[in-house]
Protein backbone atom coordinates (compact mmCIF):
# COMPACT_ATOMS: atom_id res chain seq x y z
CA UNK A 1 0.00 0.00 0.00
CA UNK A 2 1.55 3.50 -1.01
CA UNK A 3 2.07 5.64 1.87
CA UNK A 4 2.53 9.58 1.48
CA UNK A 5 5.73 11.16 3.71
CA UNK A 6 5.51 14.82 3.57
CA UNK A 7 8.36 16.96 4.48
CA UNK A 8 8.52 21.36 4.62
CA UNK A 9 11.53 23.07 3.51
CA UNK A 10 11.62 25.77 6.79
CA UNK A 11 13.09 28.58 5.20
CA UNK A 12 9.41 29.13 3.29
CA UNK A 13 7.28 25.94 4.35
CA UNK A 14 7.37 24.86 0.90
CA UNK A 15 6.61 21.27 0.79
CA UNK A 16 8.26 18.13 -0.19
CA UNK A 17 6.35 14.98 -0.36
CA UNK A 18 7.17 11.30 -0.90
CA UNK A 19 5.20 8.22 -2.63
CA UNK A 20 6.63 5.27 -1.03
CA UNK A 21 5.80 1.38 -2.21
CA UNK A 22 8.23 -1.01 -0.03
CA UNK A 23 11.78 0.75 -0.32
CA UNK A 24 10.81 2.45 -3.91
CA UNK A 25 9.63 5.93 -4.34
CA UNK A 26 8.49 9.14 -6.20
CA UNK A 27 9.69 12.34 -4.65
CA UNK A 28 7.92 16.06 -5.23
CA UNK A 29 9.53 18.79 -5.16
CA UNK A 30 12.59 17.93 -3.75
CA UNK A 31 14.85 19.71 -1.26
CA UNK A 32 18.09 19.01 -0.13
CA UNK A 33 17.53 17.25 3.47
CA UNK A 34 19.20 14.48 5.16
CA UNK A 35 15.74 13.54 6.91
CA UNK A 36 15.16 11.11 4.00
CA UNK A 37 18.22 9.34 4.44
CA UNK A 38 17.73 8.80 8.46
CA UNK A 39 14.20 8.04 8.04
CA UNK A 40 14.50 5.56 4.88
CA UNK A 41 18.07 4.60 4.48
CA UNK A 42 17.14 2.42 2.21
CA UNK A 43 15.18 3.92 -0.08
CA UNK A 44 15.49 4.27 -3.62
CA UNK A 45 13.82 7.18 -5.71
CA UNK A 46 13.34 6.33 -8.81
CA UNK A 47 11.70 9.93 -10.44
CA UNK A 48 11.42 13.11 -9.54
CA UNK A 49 8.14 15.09 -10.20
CA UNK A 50 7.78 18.77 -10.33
CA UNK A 51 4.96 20.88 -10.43
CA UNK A 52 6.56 24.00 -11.40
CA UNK A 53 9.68 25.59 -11.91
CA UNK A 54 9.95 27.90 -8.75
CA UNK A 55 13.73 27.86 -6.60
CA UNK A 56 11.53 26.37 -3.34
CA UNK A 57 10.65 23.50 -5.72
CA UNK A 58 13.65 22.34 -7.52
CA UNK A 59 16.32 23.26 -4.88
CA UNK A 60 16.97 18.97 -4.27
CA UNK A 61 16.90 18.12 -7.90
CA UNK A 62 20.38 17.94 -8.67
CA UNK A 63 21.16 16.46 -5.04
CA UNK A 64 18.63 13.50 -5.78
CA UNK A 65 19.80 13.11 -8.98
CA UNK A 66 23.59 12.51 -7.64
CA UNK A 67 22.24 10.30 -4.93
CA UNK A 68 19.74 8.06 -6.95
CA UNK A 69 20.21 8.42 -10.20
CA UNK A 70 16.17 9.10 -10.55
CA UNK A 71 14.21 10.42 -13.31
CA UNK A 72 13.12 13.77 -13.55
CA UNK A 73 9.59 14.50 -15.18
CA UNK A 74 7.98 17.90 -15.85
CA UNK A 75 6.16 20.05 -18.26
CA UNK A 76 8.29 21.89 -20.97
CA UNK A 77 7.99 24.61 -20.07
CA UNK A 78 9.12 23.92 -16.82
CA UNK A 79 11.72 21.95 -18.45
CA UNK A 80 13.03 25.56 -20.22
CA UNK A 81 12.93 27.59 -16.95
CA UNK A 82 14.90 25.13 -14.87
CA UNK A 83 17.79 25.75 -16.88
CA UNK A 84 17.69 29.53 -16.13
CA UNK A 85 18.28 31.02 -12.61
CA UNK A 86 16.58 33.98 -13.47
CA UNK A 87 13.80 32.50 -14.43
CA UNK A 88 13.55 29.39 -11.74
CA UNK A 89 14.13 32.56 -9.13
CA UNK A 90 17.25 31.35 -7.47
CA UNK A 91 19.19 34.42 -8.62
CA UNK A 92 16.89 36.52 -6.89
CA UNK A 93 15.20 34.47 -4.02
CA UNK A 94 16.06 36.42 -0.82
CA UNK A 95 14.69 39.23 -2.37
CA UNK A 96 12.00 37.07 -0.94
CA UNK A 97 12.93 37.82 2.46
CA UNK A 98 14.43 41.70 2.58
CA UNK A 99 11.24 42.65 5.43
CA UNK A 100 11.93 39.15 7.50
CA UNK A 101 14.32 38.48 10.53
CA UNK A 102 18.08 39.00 10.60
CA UNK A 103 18.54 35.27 11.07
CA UNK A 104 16.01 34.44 8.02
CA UNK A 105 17.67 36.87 5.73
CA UNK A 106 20.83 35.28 6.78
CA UNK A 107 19.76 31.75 5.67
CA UNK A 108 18.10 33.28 2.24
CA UNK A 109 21.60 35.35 1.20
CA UNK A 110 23.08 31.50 1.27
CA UNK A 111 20.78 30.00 -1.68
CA UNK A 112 22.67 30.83 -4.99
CA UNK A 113 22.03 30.69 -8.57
CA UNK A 114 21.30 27.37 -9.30
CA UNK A 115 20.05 25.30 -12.76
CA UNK A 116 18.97 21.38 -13.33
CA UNK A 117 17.31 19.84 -16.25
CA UNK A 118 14.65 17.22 -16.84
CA UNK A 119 15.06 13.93 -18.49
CA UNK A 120 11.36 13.49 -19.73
CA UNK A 121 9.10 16.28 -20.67
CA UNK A 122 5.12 16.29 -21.72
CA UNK A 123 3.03 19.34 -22.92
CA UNK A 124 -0.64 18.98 -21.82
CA UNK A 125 -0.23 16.04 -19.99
CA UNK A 126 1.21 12.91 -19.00
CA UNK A 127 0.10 9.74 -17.49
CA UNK A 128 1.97 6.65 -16.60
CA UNK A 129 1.71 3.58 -14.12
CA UNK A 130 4.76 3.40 -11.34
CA UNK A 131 3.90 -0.01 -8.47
CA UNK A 132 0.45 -0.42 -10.02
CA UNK A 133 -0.48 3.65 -9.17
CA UNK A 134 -1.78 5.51 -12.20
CA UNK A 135 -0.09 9.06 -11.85
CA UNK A 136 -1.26 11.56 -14.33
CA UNK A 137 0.81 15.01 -14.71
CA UNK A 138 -1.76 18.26 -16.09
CA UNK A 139 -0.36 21.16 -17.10
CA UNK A 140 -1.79 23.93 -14.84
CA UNK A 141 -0.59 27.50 -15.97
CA UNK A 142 -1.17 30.74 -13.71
CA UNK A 143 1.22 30.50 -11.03
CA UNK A 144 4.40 30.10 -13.00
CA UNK A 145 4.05 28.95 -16.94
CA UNK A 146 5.45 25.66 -15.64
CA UNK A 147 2.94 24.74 -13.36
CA UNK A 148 1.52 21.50 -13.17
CA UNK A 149 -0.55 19.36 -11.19
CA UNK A 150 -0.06 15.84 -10.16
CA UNK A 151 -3.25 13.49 -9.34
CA UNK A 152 -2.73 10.39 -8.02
CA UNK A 153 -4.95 6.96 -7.88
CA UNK A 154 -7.91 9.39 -8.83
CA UNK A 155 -7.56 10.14 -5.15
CA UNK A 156 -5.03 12.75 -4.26
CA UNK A 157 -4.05 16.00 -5.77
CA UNK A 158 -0.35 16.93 -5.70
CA UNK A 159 -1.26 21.56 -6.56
CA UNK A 160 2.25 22.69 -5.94
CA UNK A 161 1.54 26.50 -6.05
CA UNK A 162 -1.93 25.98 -8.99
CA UNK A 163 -4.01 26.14 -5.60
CA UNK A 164 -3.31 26.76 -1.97
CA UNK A 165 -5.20 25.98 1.30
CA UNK A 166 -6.79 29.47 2.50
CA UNK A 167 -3.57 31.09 0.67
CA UNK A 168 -4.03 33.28 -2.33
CA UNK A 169 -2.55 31.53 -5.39
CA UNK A 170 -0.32 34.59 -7.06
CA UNK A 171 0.09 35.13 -10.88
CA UNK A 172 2.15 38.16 -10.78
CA UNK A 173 5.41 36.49 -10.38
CA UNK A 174 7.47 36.33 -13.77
CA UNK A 175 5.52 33.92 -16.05
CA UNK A 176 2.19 34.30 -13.97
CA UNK A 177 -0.44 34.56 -15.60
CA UNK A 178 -3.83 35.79 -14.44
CA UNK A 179 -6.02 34.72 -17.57
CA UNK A 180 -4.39 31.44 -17.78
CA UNK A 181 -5.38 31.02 -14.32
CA UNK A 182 -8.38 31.54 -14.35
CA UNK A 183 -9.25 30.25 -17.81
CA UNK A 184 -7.62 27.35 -17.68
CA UNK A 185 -6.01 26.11 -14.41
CA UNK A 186 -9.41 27.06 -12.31
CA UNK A 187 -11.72 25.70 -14.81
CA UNK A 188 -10.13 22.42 -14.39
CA UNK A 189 -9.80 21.89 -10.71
CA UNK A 190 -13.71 23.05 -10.99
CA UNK A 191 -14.43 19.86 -12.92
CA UNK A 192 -12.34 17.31 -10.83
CA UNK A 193 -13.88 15.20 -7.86
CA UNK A 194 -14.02 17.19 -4.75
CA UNK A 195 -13.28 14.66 -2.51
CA UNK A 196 -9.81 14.39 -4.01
CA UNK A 197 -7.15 15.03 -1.13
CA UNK A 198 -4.94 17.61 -1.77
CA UNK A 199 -1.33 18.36 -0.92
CA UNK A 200 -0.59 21.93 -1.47
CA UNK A 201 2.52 23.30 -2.24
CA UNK A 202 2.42 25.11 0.91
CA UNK A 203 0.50 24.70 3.85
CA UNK A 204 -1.89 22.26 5.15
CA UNK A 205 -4.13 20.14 3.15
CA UNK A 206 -7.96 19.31 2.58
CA UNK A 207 -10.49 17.88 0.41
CA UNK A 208 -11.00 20.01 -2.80
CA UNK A 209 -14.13 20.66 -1.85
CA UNK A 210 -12.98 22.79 1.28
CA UNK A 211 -10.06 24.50 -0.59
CA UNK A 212 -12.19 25.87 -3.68
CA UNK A 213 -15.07 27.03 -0.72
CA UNK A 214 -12.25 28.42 0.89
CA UNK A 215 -11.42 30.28 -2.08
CA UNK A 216 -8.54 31.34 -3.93
């Protein structure tokens, strides 16, 4: 039976989560964290799944890469942005954090410019079977023009930044896009089952159902 690990990058509370079947996995948006190791030394990860292009998302990739050799899967035009640290944000990400503590700041000024690449890429969307568990990828523009959206089983919702718990989703970051949001990444979560689980990007989670009454 899969079981779902989820793990929060502190610096932001940008989330990391884990599909684990025995000592195999899928990781999401990885970050670099020895937790994984202590906690499943065992483990092997065979892709990596992204659901958008964004530093807080992508920081792991190259470290899980080195460590396991996995997969990485995204949308293309995620694919094109991870290969630019302007436009994945690293150059610029404690520009994030100019208003917040000393000791925050101090953390932020570390992260530097930073680039990966993907080894498989879809447009729309992608689906494929990993243990027996049908994971489909959609293409969910609005946040970022990478942004995608991972559903798993037909049970649980992987948003990344497409749609937050009680948190505003912003467009206005570079490659947002209001329209697209609205036109396209909002009209599809409005015609998905409700009672799909999700697992935000940030945050806590909830049924679909409670996130869109929530409102975005």
């Amino acid at each position: 039976m899969m079981k779902i690990e989820t793990y929060s990058y502190d610096l932001i509370d940008s989330k990391m989560y884990l599909l684990l079947e025995g000592n195999e996995a899928i990781v999401i948006d990885p970050f670099e964290t020895g937790q994984i190791l202590e906690d499943f030394p065992d483990i092997r990860i065979q892709k990596v799944l992204l659901t958008h292009e964004h530093y807080d998302h992508i920081s792991g990739v190259n470290w899980v890469k080195k460590m396991y050799g996995s997969e990485v899967i995204c949308s293309e035009a995620c694919a094109r942005n991870l290969t630019s640290p302007i436009r994945n944000g690293s150059k610029y990400f404690n520009v994030l954090f100019i208003d917040k503590a000393q000791d925050i700041k101090a953390l932020a000024n570390q992260v530097r410019p930073m680039t990966c690449e993907a080894d498989f890429t879809f447009k729309d969307e992608w689906q494929f079977l990993w243990n027996k568990h049908k994971i489909k990828m959609k293409a969910t523009p609005g946040h970022s023009e990478g942004s995608s959206c991972i559903i798993v089983d037909d049970k649980v919702l992987f948003t990344g930044d497409s749609l937050l718990n009680g948190i505003p989703v912003i467009t206005r970051l570079p490659g947002g896009n209001k329209r697209d949001y609205e036109h396209i990444t909002l009209k599809y979560f409005n015609e998905l089952d409700t009672q799909l689980q999700v697992y935000p990007g940030h945050g806590k989670g909830a049924t679909l159902k409670e996130v869109l009454q929530i409102g975005i």
